[in-house]
Structure formats: structure tokens, C-alpha cells
N, C-alpha and C. Protein backbone atom coordinates (compact mmCIF):
# COMPACT_ATOMS: atom_id res chain seq x y z
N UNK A 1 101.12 95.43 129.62
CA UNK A 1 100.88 96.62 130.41
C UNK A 1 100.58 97.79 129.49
N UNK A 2 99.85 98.22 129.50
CA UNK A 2 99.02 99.81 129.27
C UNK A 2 99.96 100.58 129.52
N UNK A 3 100.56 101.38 128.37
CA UNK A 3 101.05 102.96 128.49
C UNK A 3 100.24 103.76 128.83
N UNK A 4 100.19 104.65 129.69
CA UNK A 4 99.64 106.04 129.93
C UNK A 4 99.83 107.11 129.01
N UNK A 5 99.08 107.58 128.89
CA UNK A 5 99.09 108.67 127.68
C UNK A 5 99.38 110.19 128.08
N UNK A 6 99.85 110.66 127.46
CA UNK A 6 100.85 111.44 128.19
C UNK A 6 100.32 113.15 127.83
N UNK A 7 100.31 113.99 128.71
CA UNK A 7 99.54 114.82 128.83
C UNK A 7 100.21 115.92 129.29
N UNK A 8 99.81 116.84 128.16
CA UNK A 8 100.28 118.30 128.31
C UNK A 8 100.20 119.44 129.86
N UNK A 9 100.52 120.15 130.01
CA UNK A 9 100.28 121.13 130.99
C UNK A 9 98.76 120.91 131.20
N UNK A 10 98.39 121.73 130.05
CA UNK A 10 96.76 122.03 130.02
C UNK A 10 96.31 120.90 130.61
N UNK A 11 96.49 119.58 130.79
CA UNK A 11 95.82 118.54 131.11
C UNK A 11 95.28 117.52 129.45
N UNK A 12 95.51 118.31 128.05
CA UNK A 12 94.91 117.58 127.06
C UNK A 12 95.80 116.30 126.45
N UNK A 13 95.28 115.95 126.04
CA UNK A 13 96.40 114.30 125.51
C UNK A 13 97.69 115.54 124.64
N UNK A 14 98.46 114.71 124.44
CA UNK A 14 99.92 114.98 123.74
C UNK A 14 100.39 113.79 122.67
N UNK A 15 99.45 112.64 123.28
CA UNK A 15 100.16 111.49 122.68
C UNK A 15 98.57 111.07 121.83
N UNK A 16 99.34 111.03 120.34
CA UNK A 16 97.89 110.29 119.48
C UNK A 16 98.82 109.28 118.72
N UNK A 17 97.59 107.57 118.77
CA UNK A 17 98.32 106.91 118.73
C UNK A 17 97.54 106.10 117.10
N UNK A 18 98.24 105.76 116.28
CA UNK A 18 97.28 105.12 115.24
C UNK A 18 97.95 103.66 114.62
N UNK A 19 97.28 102.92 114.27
CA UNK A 19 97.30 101.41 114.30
C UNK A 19 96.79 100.49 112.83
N UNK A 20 97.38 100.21 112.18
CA UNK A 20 97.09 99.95 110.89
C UNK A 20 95.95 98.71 111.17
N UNK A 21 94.66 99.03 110.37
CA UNK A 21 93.52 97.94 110.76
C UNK A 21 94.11 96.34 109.92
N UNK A 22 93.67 95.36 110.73
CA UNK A 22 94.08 94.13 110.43
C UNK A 22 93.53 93.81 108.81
N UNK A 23 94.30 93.21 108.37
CA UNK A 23 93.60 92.99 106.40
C UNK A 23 93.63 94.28 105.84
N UNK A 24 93.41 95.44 105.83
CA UNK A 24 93.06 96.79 106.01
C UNK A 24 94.32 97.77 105.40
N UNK A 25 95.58 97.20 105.63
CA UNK A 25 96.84 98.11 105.90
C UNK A 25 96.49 99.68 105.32
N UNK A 26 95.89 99.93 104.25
CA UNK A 26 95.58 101.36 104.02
C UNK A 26 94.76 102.18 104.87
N UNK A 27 94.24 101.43 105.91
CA UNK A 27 92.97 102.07 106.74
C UNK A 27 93.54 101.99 108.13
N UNK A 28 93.02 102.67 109.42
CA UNK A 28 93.83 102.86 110.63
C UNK A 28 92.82 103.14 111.76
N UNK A 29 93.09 103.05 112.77
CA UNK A 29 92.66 103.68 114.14
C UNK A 29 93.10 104.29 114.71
N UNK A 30 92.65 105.33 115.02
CA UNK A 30 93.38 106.53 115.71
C UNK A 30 93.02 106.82 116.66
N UNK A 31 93.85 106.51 117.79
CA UNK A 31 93.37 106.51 119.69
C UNK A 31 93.61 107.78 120.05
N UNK A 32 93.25 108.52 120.83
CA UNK A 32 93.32 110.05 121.62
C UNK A 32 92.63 109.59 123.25
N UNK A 33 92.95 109.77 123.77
CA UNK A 33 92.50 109.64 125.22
C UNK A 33 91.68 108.12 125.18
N UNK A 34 90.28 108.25 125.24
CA UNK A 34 89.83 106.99 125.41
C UNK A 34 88.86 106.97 124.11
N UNK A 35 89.20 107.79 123.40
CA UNK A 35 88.19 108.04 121.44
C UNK A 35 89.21 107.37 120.99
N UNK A 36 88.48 106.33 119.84
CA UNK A 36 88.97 106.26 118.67
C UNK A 36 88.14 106.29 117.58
N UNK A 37 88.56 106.44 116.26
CA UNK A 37 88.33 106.70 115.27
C UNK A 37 88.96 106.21 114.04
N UNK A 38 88.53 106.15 112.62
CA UNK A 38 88.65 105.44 111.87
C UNK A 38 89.73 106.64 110.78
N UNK A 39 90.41 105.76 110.23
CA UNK A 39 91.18 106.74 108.98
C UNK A 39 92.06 106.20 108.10
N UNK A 40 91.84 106.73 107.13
CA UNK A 40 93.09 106.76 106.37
C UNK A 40 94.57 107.10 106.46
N UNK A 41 95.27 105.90 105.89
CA UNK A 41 96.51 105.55 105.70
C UNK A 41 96.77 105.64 104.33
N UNK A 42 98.23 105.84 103.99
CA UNK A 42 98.77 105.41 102.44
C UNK A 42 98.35 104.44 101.75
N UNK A 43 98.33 104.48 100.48
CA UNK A 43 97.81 103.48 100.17
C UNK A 43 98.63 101.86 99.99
N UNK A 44 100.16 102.39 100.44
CA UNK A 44 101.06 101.43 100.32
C UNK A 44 101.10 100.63 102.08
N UNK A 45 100.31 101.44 102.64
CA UNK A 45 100.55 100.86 104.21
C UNK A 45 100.90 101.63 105.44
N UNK A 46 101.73 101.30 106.16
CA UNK A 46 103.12 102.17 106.89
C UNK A 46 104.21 100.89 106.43
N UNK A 47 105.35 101.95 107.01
CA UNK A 47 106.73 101.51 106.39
C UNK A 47 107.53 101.65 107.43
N UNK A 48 108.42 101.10 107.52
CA UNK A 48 109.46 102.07 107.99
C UNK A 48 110.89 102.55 107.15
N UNK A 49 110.40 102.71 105.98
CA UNK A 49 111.51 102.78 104.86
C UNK A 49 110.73 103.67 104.28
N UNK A 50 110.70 104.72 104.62
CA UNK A 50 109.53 105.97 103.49
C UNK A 50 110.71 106.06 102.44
N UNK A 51 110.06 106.36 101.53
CA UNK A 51 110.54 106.79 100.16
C UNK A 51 109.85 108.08 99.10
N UNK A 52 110.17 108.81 98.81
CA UNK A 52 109.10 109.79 98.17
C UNK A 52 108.44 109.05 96.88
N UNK A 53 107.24 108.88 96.76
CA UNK A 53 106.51 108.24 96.01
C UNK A 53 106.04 107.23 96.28
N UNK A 54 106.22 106.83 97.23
CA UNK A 54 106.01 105.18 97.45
C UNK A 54 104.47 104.76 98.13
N UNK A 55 103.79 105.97 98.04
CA UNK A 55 102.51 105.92 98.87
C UNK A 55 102.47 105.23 100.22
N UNK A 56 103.00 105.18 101.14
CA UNK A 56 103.72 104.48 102.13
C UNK A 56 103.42 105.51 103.39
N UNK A 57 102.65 105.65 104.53
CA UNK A 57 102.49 106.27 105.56
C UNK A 57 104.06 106.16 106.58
N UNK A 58 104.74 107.02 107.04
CA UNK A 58 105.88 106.66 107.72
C UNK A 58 105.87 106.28 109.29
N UNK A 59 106.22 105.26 109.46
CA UNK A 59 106.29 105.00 111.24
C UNK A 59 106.69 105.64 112.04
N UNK A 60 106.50 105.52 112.97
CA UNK A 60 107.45 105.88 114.41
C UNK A 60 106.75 107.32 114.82
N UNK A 61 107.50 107.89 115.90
CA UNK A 61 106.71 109.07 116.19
C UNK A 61 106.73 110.32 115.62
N UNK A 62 105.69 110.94 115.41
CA UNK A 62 106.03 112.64 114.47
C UNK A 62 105.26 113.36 115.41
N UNK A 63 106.02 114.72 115.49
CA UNK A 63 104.97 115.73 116.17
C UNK A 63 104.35 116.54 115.33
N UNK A 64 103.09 117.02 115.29
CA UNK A 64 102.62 117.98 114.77
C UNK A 64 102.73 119.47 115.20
N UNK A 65 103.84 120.12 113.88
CA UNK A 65 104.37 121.16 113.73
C UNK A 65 102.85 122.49 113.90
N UNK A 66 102.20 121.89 112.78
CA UNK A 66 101.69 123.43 112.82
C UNK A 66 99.93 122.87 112.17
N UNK A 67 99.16 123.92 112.07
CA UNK A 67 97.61 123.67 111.58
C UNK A 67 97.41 124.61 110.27
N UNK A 68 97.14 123.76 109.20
CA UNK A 68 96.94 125.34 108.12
C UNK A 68 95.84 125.12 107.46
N UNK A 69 94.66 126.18 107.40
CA UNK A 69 93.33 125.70 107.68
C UNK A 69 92.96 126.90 106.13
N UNK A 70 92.16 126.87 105.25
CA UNK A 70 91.17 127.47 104.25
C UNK A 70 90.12 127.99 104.82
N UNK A 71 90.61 129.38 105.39
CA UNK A 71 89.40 130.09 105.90
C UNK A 71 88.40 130.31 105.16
N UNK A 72 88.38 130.14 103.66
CA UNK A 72 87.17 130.60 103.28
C UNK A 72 86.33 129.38 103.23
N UNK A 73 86.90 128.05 103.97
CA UNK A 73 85.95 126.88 103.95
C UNK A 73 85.59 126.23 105.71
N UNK A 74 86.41 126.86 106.64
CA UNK A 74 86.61 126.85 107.54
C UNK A 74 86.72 127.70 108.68
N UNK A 75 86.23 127.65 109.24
CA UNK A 75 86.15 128.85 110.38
C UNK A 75 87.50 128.23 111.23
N UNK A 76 88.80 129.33 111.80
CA UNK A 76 89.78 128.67 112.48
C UNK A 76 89.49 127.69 113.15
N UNK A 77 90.06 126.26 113.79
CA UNK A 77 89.35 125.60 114.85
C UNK A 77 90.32 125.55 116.02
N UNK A 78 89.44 125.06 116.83
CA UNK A 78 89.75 125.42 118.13
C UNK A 78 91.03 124.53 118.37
N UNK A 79 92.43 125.13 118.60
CA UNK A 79 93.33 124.20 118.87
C UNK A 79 94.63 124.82 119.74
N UNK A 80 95.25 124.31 120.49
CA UNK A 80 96.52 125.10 120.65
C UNK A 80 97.50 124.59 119.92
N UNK A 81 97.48 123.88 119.04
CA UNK A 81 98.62 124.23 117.94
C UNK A 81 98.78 124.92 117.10
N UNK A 82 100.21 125.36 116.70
CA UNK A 82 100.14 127.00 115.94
C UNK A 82 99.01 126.78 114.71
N UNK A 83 98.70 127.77 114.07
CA UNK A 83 97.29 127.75 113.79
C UNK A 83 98.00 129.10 111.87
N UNK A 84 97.88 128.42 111.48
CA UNK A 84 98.06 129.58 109.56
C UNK A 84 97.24 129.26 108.80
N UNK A 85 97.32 130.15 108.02
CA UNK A 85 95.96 130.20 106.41
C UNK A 85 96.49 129.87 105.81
N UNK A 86 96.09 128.45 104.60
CA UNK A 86 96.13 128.31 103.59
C UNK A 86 95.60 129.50 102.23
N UNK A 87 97.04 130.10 101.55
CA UNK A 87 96.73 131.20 100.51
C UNK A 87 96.35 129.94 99.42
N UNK A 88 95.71 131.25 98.25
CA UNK A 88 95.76 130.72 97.08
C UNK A 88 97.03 130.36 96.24
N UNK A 89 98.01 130.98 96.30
CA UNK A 89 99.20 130.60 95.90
C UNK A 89 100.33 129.42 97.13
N UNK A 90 99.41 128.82 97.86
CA UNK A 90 100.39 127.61 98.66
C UNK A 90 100.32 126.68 98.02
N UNK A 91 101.87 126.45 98.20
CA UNK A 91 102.13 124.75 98.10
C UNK A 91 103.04 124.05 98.59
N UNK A 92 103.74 122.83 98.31
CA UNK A 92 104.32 122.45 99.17
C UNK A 92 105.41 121.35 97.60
N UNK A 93 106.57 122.15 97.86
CA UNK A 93 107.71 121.07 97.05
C UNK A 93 107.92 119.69 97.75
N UNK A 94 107.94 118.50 96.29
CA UNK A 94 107.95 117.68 96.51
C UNK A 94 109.16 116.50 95.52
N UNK A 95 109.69 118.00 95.13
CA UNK A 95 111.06 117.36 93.83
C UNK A 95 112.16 117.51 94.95
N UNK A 96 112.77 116.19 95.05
CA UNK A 96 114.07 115.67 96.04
C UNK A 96 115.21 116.81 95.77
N UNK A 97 115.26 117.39 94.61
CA UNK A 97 116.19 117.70 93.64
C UNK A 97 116.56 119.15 94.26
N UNK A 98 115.18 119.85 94.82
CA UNK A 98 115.26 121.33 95.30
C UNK A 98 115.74 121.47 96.41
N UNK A 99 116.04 122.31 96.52
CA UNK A 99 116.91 123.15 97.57
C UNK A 99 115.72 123.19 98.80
N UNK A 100 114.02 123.57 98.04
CA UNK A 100 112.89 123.69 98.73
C UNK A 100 112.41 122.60 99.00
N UNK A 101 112.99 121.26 99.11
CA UNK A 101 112.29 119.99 98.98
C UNK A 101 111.80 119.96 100.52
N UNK A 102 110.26 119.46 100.17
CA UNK A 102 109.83 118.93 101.74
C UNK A 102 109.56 120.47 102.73
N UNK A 103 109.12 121.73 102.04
CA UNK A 103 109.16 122.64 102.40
C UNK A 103 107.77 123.34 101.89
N UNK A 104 107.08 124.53 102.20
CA UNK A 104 106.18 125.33 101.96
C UNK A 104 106.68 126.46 100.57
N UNK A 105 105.99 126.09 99.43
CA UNK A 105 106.14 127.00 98.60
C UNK A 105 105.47 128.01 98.21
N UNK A 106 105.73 128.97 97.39
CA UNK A 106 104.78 129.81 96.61
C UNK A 106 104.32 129.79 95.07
N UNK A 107 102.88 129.50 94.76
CA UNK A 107 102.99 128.91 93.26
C UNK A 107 102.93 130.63 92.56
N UNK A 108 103.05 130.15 91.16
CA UNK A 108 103.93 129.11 90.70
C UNK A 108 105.19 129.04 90.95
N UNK A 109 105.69 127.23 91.05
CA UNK A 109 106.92 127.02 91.80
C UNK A 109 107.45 126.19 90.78
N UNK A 110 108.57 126.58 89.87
CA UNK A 110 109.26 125.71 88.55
C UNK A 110 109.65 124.59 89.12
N UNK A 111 110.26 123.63 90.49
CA UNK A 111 110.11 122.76 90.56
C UNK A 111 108.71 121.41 91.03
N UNK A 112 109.01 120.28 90.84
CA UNK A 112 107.74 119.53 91.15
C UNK A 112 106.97 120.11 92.76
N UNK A 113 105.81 120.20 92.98
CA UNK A 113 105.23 120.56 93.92
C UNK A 113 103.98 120.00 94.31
N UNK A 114 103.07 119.80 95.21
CA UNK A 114 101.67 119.56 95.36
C UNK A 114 100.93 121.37 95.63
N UNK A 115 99.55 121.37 95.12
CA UNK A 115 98.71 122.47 95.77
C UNK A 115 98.24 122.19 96.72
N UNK A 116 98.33 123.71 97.81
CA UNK A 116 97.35 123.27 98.71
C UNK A 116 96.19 123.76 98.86
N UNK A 117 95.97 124.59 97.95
CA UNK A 117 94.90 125.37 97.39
C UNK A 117 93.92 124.22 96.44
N UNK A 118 92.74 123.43 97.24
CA UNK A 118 92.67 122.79 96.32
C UNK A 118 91.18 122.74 95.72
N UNK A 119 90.42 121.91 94.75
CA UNK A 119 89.15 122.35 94.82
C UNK A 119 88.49 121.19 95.33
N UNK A 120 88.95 120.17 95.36
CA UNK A 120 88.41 118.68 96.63
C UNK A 120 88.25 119.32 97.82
N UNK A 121 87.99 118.62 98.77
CA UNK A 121 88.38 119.48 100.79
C UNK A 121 89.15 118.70 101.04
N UNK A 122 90.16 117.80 100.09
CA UNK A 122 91.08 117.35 101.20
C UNK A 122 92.10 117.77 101.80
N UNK A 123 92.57 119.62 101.71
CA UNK A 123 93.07 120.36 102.27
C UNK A 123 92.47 121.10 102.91
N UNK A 124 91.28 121.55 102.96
CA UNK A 124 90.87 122.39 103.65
C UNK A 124 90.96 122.59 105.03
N UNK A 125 91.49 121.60 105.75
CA UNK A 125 92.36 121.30 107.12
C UNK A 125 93.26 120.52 106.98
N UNK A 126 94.39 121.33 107.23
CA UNK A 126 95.89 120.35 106.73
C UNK A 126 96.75 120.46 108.41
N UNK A 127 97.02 119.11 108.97
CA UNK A 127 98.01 119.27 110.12
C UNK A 127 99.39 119.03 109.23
N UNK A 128 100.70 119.48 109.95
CA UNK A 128 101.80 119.45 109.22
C UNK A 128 102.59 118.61 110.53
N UNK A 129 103.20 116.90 109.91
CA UNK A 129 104.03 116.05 110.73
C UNK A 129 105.17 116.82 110.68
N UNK A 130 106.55 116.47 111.42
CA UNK A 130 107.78 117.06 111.33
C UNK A 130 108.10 116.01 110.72
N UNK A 131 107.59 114.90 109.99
CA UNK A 131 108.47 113.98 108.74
C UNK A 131 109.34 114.52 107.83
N UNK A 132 110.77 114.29 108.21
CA UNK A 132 111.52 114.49 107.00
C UNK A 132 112.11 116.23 106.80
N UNK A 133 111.75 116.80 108.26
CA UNK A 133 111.86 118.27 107.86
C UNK A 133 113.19 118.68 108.63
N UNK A 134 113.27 118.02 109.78
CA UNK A 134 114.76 118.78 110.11
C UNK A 134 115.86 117.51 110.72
N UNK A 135 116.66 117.28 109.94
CA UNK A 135 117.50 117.67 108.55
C UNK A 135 116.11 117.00 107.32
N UNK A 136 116.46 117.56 106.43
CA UNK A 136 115.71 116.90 105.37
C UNK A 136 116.72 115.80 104.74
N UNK A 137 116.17 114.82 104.65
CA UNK A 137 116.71 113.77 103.26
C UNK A 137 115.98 113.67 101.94
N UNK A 138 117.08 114.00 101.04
CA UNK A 138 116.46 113.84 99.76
C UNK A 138 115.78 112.54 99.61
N UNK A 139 114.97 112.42 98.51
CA UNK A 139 114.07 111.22 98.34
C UNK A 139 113.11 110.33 99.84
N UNK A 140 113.42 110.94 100.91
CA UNK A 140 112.79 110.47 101.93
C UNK A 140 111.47 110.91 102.10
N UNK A 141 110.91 111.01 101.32
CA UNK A 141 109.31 111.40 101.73
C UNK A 141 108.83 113.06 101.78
N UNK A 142 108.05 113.66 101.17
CA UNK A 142 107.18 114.84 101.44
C UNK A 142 105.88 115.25 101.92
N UNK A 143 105.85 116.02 102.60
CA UNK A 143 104.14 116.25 102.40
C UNK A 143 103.60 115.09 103.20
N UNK A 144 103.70 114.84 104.63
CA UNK A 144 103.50 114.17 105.58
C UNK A 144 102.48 114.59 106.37
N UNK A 145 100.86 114.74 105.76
CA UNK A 145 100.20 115.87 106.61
C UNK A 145 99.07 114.76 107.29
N UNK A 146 98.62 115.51 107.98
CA UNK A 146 96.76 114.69 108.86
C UNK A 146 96.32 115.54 108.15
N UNK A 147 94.83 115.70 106.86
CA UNK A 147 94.28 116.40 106.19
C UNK A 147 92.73 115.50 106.26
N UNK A 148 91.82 115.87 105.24
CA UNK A 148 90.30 115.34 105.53
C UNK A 148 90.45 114.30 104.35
N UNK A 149 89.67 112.89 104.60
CA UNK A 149 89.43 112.19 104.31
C UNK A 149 88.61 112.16 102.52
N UNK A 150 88.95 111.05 101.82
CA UNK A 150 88.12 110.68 101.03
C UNK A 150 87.00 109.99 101.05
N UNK A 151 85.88 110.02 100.54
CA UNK A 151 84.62 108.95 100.81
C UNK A 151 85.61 108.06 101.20
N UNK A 152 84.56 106.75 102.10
CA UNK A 152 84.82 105.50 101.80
C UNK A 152 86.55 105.44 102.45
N UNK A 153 87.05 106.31 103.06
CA UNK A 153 88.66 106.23 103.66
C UNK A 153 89.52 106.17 102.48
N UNK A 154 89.29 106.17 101.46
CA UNK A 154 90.38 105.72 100.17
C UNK A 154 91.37 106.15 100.53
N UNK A 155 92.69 105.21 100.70
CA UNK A 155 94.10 105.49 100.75
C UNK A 155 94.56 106.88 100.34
N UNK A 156 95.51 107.50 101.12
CA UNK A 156 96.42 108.37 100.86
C UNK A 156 97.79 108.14 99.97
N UNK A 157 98.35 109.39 100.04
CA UNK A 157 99.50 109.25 99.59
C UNK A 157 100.63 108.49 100.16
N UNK A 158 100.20 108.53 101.61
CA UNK A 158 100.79 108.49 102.71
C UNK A 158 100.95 109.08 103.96
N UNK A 159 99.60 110.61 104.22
CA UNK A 159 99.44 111.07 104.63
C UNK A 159 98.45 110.42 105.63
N UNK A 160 98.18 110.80 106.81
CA UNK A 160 96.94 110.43 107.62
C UNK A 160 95.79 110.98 107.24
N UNK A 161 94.69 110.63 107.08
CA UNK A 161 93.16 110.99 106.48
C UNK A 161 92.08 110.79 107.71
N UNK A 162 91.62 112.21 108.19
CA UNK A 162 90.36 111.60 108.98
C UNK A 162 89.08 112.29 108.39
N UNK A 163 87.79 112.35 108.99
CA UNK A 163 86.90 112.90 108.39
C UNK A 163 86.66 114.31 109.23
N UNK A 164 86.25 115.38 108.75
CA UNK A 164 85.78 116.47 109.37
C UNK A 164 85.58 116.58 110.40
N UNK A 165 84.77 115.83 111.07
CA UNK A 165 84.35 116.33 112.92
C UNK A 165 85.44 115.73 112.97
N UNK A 166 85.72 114.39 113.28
CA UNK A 166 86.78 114.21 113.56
C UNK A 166 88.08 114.68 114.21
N UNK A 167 88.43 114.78 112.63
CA UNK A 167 89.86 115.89 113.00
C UNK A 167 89.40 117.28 113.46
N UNK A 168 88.66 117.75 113.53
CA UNK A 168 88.18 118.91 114.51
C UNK A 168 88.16 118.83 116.02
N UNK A 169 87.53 117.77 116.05
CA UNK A 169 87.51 117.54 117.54
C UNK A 169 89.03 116.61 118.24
N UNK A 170 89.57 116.05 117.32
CA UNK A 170 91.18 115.67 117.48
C UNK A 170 91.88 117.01 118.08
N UNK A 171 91.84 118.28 117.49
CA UNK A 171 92.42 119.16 117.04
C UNK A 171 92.02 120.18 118.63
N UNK A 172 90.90 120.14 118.66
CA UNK A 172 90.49 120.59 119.87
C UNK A 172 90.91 119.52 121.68
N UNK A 173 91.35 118.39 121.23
CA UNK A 173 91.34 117.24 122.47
C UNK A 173 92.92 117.61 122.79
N UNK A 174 93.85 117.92 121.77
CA UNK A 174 94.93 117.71 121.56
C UNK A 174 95.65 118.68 122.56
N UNK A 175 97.02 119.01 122.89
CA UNK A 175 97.85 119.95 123.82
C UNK A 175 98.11 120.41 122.31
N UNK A 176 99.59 121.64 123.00
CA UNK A 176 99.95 122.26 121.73
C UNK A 176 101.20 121.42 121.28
N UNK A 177 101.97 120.78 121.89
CA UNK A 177 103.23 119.93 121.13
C UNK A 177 102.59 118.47 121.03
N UNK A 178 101.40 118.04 119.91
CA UNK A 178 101.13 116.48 120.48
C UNK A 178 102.08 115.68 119.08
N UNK A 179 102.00 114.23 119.72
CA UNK A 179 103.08 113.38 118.68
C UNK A 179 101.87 112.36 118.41
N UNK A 180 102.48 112.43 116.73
CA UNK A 180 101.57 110.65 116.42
C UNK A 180 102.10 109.79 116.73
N UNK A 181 101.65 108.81 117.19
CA UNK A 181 102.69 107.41 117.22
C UNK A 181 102.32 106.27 115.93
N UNK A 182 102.69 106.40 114.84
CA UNK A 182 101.94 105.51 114.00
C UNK A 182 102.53 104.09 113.87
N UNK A 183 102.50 103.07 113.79
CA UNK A 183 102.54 101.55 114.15
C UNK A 183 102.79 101.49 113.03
N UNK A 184 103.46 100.26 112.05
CA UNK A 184 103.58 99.26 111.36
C UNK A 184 102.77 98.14 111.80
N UNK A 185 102.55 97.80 110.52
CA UNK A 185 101.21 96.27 110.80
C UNK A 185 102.60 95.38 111.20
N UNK A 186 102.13 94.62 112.28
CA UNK A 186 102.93 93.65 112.41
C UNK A 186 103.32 92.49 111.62
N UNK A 187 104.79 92.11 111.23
CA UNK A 187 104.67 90.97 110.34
C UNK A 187 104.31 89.44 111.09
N UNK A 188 104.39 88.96 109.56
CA UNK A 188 103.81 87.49 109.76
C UNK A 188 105.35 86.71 109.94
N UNK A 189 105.27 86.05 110.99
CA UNK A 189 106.53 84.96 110.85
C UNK A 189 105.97 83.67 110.26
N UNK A 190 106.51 83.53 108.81
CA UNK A 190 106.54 81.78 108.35
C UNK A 190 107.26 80.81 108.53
N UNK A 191 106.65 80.14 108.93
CA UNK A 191 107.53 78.56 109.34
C UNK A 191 107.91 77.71 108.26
């Protein structure tokens, strides 16, 4: 039986659902109403044991907190989720160790961190999962974002990867509280 997809006030999907491609585990499908689309996954898979470092996409459901977009590469896009600028001094701690772990920083930041200021575009549209943010666990994973794709889908960190229109038009289909549902590849039972 078919789940129904579950839908905001506005009438827009709420529920986005993504599916690790068969042979593939770094690569995914990402369902929204009756679109799907192709993307990047971690390069370790999904899990359901995230670990920070482990390049490992995390399962189960996350909502997307917030949109933080590089206006000087991007014109805002159309979304009702909360909507911020990526500065030149953003980033995002990613040392277990900080107090700021798994949090939005300001560079320079003396502990380990990622930029989000970057000169690739694979920030230049960053969605932010609630992975790992309230309560935080140390060593459980950072930096859980939907951001733009590499040629060719090349694996993430563990982040979701789509391509430009794409996630634009995701972003625009979407309500303002929507959840990913991301899947684990199913295992193999050996006999």
C-alpha cells in the first residue's frame, strides 16, 4: 500500500522522500509529489549509525530547519522555508570536542570547522537537516545539509547533493516545515 504524502496547509508536499539507487549506494532518488530526481548521497551510503567522518548519509526522518543561499551567486529562491545569507566569514564546526560542535560559526574559528563561503557552488544553496542538532551528540555527525551537486553526482560527505534547477524547484514545491525521509539500502539476507 502507497503512503500518501503529506501536505502542508498551503497544499505543497511536506514529505520528501529519497531512496538509495540499487548497486549505486552513493547515488539516490528523490521523490516530491509525483517528481523524481537523481542525487547524491555520502559516499559511504546511508547508515543508520552516523558517525562524524564516516562519509555516511544518516537515515530516518530530518526536517529541514532553514535555507542559506550566496546572494552574490543566487538570487533568493522561492521557498517558504526560513530563508538566510551565506556571509563571507560562515561556517559551520565540525570538531566533536567544541562546545560549537554541529553549529553555525564565525571564521576564523580555532576549532575544526567546514567553510561555507566557498569557491566550488557546492554551497551556494545550502538546506540545513535538524541531524544531530537538538540535543547534539558528540561524534554523531555534522554538517547534514541538501547543497548542489558535483559533476557526474560524486558522493558526498554525507550530505544530500542535487543539481541546481533541481533543488530550486524542490525548494519552491516544498511547504515550510518539510521532512526528508531518507531510506537505507536494504540488506541482503545470506543463506
Amino acid at each position: 500500500m502507497r503512503r500518501r504524502i503529506r501536505r502542508s496547509r498551503s497544499g505543497k508536499p511536506s514529505l520528501v522522500r529519497i531512496f538509495p539507487r540499487p548497486g549505486r549506494p552513493s547515488q539516490g532518488i528523490l521523490n516530491v509529489g509525483d517528481r523524481a530526481v537523481p542525487c547524491a548521497l555520502g559516499r559511504s551510503g546511508v547508515t543508520h549509525l552516523k558517525r562524524e567522518g564516516d562519509g555516511a548519509t544518516p537515515a530516518g526522518r530530518h526536517r529541514l530547519l532553514a535555507v542559506m543561499v550566496r546572494s552574490d551567486r543566487i538570487a533568493g529562491p522561492a521557498t517558504r522555508v526560513p530563508l538566510g545569507r551565506i556571509r563571507r566569514d560562515g561556517g559551520w564546526c565540525d570538531e566533536p570536542r567544541s562546545g560549537r560542535y554541529n553549529c553555525p560559526v564565525h571564521r576564523p574559528y580555532p576549532a575544526s570547522h567546514e567553510a561555507l563561503w566557498r569557491d566550488d557552488h557546492l554551497y551556494d544553496l545550502v538546506g540545513v537537516l535538524d541531524w544531530n542538532i537538538r540535543p547534539r551528540a558528540s561524534r554523531a555527525g555534522s554538517a547534514i545539509f541538501v547543497h548542489l551537486c558535483r559533476a557526474g553526482f560524486a558522493p558526498t560527505e554525507g550530505c544530500v547533493a542535487l543539481r541546481r534547477g533541481d533543488l530550486l524547484r524542490l525548494l519552491s514545491a516544498i511547504g515550510r516545515n518539510p521532512e526528508f525521509a531518507i531510506a537505507a539500502s536494504p540488506r541482503r539476507i545470506r543463506r
